[in-house]
PDB file of N, CA and C in Angstrom:
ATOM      1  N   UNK A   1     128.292-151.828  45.894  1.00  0.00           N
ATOM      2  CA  UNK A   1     129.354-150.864  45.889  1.00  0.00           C
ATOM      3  C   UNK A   1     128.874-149.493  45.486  1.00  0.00           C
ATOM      4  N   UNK A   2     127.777-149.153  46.201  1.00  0.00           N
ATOM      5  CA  UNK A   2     127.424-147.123  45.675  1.00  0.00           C
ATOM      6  C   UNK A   2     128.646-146.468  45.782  1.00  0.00           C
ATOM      7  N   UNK A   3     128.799-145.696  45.030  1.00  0.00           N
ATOM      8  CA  UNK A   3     129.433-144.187  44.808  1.00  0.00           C
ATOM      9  C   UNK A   3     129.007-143.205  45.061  1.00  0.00           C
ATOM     10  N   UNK A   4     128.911-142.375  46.139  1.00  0.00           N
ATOM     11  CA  UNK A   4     128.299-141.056  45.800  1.00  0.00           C
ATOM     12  C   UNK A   4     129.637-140.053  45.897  1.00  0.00           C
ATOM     13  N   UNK A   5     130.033-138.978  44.961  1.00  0.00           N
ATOM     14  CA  UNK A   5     130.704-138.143  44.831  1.00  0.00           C
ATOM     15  C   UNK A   5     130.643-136.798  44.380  1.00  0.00           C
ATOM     16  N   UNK A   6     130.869-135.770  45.273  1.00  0.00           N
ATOM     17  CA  UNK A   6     130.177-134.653  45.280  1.00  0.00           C
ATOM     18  C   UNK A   6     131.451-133.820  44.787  1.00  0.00           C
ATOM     19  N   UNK A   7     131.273-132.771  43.929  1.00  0.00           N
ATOM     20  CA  UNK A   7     132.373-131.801  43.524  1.00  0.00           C
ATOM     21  C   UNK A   7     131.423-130.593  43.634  1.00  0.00           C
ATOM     22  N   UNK A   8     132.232-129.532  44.003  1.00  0.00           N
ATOM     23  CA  UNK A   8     131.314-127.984  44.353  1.00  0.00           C
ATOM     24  C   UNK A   8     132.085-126.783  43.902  1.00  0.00           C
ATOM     25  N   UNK A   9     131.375-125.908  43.502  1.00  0.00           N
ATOM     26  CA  UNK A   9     132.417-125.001  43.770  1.00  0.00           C
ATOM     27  C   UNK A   9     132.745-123.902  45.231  1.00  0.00           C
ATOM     28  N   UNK A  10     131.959-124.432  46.026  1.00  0.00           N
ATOM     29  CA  UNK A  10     132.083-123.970  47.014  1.00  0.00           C
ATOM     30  C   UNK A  10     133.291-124.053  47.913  1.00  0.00           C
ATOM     31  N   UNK A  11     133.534-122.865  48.670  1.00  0.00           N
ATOM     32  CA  UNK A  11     134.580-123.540  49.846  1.00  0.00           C
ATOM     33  C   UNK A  11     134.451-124.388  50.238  1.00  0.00           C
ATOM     34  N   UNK A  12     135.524-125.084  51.341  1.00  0.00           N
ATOM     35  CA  UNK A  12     135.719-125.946  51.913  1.00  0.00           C
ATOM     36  C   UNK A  12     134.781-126.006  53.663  1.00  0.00           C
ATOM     37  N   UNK A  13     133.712-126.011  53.849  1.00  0.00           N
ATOM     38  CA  UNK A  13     132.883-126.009  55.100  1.00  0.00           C
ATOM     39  C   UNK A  13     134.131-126.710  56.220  1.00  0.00           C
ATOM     40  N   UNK A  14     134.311-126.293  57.362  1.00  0.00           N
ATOM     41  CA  UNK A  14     135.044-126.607  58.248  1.00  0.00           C
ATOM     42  C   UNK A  14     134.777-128.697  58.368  1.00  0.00           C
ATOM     43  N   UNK A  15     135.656-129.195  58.713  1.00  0.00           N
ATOM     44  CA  UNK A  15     136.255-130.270  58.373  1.00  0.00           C
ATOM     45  C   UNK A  15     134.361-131.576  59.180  1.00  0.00           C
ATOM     46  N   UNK A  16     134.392-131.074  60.287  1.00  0.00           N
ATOM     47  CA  UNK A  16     133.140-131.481  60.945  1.00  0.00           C
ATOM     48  C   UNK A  16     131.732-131.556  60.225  1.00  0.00           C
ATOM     49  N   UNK A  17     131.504-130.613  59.393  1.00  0.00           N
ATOM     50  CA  UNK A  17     130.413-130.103  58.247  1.00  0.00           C
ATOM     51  C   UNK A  17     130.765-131.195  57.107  1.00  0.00           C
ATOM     52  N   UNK A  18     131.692-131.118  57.105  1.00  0.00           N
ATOM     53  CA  UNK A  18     131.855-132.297  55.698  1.00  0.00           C
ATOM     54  C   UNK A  18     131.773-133.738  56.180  1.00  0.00           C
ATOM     55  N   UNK A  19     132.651-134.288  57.309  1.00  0.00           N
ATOM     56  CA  UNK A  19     132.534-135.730  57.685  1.00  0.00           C
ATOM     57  C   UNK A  19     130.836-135.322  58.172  1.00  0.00           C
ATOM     58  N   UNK A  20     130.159-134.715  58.669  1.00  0.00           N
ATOM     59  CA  UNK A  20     128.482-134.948  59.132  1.00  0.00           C
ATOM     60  C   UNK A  20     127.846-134.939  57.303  1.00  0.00           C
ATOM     61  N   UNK A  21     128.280-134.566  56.412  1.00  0.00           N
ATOM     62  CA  UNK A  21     127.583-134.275  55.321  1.00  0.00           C
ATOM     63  C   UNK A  21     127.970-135.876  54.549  1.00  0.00           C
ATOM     64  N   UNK A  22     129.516-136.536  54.692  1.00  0.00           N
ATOM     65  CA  UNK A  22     129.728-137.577  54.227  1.00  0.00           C
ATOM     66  C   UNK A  22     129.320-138.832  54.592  1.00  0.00           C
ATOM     67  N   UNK A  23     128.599-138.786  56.105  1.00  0.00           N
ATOM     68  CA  UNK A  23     128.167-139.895  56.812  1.00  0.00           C
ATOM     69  C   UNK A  23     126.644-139.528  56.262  1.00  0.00           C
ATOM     70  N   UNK A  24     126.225-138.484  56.344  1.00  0.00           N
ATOM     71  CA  UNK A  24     124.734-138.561  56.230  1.00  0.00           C
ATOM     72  C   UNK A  24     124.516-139.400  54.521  1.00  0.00           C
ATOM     73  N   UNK A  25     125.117-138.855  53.721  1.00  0.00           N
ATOM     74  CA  UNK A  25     124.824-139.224  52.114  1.00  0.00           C
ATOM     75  C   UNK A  25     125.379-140.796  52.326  1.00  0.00           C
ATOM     76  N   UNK A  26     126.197-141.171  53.120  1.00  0.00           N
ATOM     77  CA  UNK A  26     126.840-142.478  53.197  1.00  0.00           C
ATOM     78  C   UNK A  26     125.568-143.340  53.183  1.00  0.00           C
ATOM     79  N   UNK A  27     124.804-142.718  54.428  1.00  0.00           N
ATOM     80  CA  UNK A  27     124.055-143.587  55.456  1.00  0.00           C
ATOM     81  C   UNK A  27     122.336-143.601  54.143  1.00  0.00           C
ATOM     82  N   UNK A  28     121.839-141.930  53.565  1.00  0.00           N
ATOM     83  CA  UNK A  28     121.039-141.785  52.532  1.00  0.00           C
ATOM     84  C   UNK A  28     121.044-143.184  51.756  1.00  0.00           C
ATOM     85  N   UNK A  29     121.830-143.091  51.054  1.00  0.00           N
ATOM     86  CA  UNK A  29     122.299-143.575  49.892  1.00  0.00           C
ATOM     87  C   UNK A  29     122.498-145.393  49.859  1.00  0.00           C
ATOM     88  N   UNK A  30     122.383-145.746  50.984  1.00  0.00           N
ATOM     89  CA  UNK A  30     122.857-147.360  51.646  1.00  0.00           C
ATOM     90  C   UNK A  30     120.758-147.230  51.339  1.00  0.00           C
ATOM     91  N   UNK A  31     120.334-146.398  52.211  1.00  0.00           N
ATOM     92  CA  UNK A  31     118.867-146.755  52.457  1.00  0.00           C
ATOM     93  C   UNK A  31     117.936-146.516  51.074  1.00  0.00           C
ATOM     94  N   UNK A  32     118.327-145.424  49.733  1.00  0.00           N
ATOM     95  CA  UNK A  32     117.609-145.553  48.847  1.00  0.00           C
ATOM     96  C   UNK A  32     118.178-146.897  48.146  1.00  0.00           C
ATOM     97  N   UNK A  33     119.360-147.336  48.004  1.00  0.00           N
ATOM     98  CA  UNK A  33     119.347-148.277  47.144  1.00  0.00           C
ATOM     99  C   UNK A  33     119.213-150.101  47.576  1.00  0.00           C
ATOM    100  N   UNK A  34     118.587-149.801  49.446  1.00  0.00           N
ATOM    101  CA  UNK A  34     118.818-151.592  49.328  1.00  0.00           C
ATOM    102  C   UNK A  34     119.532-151.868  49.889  1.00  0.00           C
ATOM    103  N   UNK A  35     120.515-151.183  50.202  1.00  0.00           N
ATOM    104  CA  UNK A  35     122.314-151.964  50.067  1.00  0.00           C
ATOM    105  C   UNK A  35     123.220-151.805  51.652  1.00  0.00           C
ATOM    106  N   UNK A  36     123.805-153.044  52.108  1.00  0.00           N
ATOM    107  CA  UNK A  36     124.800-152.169  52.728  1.00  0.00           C
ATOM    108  C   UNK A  36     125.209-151.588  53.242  1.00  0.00           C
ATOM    109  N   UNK A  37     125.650-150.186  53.837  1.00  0.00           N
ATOM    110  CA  UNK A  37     126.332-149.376  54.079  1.00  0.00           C
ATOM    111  C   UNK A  37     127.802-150.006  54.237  1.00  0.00           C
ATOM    112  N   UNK A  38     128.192-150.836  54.763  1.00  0.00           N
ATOM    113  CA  UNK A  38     129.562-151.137  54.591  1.00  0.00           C
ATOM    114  C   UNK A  38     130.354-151.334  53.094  1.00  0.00           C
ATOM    115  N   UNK A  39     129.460-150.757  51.963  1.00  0.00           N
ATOM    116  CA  UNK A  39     129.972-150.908  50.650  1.00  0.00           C
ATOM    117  C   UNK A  39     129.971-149.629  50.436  1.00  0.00           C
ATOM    118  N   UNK A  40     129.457-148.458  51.051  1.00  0.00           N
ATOM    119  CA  UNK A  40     129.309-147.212  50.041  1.00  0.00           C
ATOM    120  C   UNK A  40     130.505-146.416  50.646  1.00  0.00           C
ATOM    121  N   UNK A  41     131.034-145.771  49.489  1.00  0.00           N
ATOM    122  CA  UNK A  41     131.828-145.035  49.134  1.00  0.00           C
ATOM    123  C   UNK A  41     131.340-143.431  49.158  1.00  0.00           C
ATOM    124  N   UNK A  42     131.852-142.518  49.924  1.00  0.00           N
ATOM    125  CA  UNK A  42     131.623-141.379  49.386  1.00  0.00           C
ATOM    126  C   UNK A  42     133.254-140.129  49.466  1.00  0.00           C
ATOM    127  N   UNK A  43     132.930-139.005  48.555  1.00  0.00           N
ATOM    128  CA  UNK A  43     133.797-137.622  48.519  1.00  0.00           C
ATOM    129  C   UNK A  43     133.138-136.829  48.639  1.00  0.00           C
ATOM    130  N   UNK A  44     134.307-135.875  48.762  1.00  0.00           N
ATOM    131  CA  UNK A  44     133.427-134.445  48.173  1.00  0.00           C
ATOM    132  C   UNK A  44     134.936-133.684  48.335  1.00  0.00           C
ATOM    133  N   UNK A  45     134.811-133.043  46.970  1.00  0.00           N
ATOM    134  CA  UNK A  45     135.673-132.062  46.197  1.00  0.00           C
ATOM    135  C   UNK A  45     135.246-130.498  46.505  1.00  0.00           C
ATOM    136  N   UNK A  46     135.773-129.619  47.269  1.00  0.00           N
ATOM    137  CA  UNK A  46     135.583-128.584  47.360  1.00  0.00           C
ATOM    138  C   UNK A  46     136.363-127.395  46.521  1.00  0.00           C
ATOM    139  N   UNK A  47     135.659-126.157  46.142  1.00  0.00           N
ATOM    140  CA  UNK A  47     136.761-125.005  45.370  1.00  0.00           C
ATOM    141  C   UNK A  47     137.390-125.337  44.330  1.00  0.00           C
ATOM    142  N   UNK A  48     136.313-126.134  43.705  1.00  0.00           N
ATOM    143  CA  UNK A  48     136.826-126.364  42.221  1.00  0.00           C
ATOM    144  C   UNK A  48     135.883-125.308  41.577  1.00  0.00           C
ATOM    145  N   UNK A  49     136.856-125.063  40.182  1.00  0.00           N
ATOM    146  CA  UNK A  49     136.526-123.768  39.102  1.00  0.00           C
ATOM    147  C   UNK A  49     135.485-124.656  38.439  1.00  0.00           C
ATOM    148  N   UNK A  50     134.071-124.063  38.309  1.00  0.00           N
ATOM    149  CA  UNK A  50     132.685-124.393  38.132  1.00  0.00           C
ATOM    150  C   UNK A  50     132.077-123.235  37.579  1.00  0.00           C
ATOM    151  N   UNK A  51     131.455-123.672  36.097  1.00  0.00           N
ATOM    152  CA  UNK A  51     130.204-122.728  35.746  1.00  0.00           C
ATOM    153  C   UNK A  51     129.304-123.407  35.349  1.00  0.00           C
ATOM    154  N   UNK A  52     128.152-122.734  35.701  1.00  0.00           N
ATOM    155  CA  UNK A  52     127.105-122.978  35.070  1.00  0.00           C
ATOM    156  C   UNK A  52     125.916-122.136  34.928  1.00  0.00           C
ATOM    157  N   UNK A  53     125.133-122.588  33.635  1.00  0.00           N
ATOM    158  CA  UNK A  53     124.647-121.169  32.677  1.00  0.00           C
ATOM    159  C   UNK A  53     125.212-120.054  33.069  1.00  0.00           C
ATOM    160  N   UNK A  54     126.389-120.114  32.662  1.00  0.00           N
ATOM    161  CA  UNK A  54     127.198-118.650  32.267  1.00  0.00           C
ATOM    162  C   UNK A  54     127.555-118.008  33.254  1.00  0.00           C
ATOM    163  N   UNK A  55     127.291-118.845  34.767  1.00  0.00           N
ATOM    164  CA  UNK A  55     127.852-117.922  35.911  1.00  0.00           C
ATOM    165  C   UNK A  55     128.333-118.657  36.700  1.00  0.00           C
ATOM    166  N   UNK A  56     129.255-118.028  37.453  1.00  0.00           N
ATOM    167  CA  UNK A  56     130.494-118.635  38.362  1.00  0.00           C
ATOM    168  C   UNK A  56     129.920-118.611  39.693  1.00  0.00           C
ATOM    169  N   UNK A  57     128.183-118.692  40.014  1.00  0.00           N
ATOM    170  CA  UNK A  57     127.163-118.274  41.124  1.00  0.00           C
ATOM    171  C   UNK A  57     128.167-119.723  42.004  1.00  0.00           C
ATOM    172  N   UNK A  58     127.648-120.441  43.091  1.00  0.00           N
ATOM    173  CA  UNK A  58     127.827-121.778  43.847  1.00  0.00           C
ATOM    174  C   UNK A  58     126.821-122.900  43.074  1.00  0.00           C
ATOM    175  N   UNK A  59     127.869-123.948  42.875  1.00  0.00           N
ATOM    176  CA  UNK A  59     126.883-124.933  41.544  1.00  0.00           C
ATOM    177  C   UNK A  59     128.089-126.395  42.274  1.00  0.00           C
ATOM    178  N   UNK A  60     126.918-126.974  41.948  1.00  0.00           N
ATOM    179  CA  UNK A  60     127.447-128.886  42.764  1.00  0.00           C
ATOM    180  C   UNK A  60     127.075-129.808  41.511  1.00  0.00           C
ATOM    181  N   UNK A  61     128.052-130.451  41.431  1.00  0.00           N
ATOM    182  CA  UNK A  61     127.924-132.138  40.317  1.00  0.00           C
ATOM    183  C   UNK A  61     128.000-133.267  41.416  1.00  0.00           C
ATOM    184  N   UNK A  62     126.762-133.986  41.427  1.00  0.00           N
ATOM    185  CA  UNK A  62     127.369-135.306  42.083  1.00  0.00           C
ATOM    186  C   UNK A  62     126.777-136.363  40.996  1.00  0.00           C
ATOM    187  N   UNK A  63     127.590-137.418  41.336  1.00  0.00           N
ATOM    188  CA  UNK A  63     128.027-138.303  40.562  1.00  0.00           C
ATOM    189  C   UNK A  63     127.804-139.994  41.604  1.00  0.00           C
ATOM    190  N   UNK A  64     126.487-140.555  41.270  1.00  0.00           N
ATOM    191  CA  UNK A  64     126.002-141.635  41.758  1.00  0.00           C
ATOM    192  C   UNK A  64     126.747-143.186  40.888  1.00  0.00           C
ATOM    193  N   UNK A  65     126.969-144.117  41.773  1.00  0.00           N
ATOM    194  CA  UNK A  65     127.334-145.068  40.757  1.00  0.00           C
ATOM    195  C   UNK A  65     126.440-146.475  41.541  1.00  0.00           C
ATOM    196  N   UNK A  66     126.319-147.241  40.920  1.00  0.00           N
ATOM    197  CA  UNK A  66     125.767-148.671  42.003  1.00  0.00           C
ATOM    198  C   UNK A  66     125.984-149.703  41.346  1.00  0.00           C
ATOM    199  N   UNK A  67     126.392-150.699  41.729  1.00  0.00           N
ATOM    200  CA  UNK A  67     126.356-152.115  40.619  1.00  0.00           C
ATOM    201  C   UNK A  67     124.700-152.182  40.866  1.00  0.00           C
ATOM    202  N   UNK A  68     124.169-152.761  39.401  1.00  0.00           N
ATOM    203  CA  UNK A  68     122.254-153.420  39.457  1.00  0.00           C
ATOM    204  C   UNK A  68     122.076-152.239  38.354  1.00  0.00           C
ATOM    205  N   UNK A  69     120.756-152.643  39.058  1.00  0.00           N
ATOM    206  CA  UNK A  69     119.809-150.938  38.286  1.00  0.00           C
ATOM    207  C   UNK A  69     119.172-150.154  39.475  1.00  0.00           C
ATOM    208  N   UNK A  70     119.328-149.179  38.776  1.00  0.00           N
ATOM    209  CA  UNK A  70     118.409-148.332  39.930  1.00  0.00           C
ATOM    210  C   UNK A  70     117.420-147.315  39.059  1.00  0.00           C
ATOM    211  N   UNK A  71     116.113-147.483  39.846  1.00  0.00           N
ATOM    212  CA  UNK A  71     114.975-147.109  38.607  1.00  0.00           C
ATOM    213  C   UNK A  71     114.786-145.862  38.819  1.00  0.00           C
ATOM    214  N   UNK A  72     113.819-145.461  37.878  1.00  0.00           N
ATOM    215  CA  UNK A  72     113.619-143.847  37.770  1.00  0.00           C
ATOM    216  C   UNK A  72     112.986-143.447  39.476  1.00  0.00           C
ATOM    217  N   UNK A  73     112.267-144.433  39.563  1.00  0.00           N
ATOM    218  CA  UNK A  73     111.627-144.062  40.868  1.00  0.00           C
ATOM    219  C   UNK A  73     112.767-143.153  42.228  1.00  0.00           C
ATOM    220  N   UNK A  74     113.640-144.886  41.913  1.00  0.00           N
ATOM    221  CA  UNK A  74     114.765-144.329  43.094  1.00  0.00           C
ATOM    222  C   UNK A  74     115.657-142.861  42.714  1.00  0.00           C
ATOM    223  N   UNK A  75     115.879-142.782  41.604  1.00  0.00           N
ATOM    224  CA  UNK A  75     116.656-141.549  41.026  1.00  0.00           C
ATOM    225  C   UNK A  75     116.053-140.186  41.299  1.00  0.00           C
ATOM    226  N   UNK A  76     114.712-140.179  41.210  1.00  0.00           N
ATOM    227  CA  UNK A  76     113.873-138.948  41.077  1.00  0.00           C
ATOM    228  C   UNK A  76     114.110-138.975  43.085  1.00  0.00           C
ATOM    229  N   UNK A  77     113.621-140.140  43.744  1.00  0.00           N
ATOM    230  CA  UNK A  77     113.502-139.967  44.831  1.00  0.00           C
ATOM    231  C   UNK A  77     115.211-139.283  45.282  1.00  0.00           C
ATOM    232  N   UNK A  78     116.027-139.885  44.837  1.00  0.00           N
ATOM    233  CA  UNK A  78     117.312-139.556  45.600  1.00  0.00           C
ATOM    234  C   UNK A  78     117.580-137.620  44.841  1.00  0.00           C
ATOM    235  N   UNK A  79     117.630-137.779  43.938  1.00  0.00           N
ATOM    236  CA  UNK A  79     117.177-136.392  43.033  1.00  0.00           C
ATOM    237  C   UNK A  79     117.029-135.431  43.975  1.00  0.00           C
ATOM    238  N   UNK A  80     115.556-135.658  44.811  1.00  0.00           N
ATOM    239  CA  UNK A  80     114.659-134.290  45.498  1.00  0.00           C
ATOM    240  C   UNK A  80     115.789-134.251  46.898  1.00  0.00           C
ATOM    241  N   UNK A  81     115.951-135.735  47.323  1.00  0.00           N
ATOM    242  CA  UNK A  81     116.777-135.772  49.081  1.00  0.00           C
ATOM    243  C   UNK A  81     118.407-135.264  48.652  1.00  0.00           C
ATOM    244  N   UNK A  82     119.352-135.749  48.397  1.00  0.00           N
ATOM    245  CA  UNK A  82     120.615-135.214  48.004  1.00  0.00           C
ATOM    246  C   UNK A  82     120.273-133.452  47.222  1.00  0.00           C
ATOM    247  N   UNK A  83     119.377-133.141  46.219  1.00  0.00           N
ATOM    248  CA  UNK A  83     119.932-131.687  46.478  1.00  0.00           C
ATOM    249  C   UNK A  83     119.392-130.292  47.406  1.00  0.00           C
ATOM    250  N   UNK A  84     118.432-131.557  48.284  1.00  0.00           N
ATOM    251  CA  UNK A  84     117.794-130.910  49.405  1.00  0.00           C
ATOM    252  C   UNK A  84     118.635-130.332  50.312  1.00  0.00           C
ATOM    253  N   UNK A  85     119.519-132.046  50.361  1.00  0.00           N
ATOM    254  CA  UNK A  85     120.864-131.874  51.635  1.00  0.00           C
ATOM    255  C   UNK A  85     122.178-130.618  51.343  1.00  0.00           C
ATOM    256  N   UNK A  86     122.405-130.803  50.033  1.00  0.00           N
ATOM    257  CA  UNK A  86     123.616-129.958  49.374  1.00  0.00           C
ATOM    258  C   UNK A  86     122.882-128.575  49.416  1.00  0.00           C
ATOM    259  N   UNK A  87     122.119-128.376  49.402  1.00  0.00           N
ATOM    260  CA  UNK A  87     121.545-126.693  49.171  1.00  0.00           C
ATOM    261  C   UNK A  87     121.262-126.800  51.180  1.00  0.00           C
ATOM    262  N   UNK A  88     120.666-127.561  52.152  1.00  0.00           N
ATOM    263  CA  UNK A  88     120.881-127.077  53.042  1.00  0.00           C
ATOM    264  C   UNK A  88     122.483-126.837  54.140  1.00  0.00           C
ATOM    265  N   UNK A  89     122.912-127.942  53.443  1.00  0.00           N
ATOM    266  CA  UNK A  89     124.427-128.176  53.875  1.00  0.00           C
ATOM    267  C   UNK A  89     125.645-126.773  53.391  1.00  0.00           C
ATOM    268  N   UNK A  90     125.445-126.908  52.309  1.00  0.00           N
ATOM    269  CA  UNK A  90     126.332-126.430  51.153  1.00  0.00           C
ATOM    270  C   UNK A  90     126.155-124.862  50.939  1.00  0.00           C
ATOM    271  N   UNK A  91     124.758-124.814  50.962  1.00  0.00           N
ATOM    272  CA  UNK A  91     124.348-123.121  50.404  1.00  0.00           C
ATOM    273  C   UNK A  91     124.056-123.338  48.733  1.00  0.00           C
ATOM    274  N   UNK A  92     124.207-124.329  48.039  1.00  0.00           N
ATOM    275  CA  UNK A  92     124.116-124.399  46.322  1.00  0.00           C
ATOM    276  C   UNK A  92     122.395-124.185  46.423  1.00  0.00           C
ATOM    277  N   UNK A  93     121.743-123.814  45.642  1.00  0.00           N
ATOM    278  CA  UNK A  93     120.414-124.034  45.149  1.00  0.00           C
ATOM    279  C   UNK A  93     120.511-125.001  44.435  1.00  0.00           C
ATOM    280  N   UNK A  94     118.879-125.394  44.374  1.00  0.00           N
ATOM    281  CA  UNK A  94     119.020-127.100  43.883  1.00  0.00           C
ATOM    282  C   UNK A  94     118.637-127.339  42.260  1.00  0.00           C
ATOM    283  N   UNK A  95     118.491-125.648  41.990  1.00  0.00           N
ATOM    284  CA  UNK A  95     118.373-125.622  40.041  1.00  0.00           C
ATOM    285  C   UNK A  95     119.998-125.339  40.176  1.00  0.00           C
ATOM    286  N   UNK A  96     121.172-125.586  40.868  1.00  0.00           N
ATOM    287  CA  UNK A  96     122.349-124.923  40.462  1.00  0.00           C
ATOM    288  C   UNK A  96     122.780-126.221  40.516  1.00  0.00           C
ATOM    289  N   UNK A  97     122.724-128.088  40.658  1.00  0.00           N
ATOM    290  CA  UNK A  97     122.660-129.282  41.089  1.00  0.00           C
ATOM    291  C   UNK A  97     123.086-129.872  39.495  1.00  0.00           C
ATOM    292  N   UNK A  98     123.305-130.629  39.561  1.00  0.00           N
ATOM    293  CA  UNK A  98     123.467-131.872  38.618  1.00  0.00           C
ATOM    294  C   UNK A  98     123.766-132.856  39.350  1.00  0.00           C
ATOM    295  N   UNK A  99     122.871-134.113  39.088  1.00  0.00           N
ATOM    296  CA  UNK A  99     123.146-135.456  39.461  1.00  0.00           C
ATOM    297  C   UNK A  99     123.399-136.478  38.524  1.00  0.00           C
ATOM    298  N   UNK A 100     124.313-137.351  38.200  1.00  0.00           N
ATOM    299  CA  UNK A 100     124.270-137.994  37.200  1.00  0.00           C
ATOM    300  C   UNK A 100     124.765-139.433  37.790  1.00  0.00           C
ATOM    301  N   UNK A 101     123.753-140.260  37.399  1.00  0.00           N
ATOM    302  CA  UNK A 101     123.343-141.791  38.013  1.00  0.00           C
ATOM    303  C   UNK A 101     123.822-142.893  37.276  1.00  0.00           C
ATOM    304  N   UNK A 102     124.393-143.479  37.600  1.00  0.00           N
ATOM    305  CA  UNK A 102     125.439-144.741  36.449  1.00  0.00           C
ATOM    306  C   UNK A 102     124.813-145.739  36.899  1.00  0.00           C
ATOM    307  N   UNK A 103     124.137-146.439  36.467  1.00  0.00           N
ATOM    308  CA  UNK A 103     123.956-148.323  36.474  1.00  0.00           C
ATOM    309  C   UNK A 103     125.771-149.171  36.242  1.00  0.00           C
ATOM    310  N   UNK A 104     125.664-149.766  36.899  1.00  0.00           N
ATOM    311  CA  UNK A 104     127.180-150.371  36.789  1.00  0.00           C
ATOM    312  C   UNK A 104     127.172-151.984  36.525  1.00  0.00           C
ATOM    313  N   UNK A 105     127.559-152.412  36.367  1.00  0.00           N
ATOM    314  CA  UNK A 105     127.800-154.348  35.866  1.00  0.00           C
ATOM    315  C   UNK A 105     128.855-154.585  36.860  1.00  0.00           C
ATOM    316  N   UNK A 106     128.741-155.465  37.659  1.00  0.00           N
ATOM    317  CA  UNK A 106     129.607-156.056  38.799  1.00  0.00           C
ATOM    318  C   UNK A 106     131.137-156.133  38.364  1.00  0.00           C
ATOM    319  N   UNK A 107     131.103-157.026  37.185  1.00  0.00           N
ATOM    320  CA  UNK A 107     132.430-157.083  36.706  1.00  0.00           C
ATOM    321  C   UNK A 107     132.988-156.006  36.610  1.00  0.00           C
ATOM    322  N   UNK A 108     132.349-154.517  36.231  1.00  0.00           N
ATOM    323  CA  UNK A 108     133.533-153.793  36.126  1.00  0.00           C
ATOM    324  C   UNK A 108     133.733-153.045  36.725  1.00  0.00           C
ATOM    325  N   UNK A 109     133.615-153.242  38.926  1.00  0.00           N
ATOM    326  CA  UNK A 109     134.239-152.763  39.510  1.00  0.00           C
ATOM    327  C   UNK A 109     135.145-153.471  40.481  1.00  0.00           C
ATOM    328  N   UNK A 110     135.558-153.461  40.520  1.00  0.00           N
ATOM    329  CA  UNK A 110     136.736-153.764  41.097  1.00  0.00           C
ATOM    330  C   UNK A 110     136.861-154.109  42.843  1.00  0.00           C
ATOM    331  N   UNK A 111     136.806-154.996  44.000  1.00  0.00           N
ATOM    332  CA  UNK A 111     136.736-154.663  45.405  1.00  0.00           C
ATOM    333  C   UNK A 111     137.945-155.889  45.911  1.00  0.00           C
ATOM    334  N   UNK A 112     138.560-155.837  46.988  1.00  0.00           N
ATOM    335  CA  UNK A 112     139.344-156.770  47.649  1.00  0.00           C
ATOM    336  C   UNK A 112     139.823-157.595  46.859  1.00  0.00           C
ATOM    337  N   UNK A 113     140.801-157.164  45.629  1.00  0.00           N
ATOM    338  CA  UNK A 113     141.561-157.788  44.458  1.00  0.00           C
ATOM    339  C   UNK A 113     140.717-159.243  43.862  1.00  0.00           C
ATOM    340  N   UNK A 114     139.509-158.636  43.983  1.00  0.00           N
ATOM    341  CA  UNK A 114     138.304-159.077  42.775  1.00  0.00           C
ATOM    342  C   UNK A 114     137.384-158.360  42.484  1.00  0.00           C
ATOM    343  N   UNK A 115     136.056-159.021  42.042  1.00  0.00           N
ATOM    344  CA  UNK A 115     135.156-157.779  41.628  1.00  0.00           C
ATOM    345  C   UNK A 115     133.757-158.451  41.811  1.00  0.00           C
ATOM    346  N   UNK A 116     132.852-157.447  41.527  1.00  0.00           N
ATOM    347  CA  UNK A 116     131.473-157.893  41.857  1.00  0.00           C
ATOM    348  C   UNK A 116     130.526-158.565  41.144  1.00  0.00           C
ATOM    349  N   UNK A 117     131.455-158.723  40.010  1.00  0.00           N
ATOM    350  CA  UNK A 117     130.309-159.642  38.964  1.00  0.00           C
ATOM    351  C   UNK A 117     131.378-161.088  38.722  1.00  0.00           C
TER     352      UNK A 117
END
């Protein structure tokens, strides 16, 4: 069950730019972790009020989740590809990025009124 969820403060890229940006991280994200693709989940939150170090410049949070572990290896690797994509997609620079990677326990997510652990 990956998560990938992107919040920006950027506009909203015309509707085509985002479903090509949500399939690509869909499709990424199935291939760094192993998994699937019929389990991954993705968003993306546009024109939300965002600072960072002290300026209101274009700045992106995404927010990874996976049931397992996922090792430093894969993190650093997904790290360099996702804020490659968001700074070529998006326009953010990739020191303006935060990624933050959750290890998850089956049990505590939730799918087809059961769960994965």
């Amino acid at each position: 069950m990956p998560l990938i969820k992107v919040q920006s403060s950027v506009a909203a890229p015309d509707a085509g730019v985002v479903e090509e940006l949500l399939k690509s991280l869909s499709q990424k994200l199935a291939k760094h972790l192993g998994k699937s693709e019929s389990y991954v989940m993705t968003s993306f939150e546009p024109d939300l009020k965002m600072s960072f170090a002290g300026t209101f410049d274009p700045v992106c949070y995404i927010e990874i989740k996976s049931v397992g572990k996922m090792s430093s290896a894969q993190t650093k690797t997904m790290s360099q590809d996702f804020c490659q994509q968001i700074q070529d997609t998006l326009g953010v620079p990739k020191n303006r990025v935060y990624i933050e990677f959750n290890n998850s326990e089956g049990m505590m997510w939730g799918w087809n009124s059961s769960t994965f652990g």
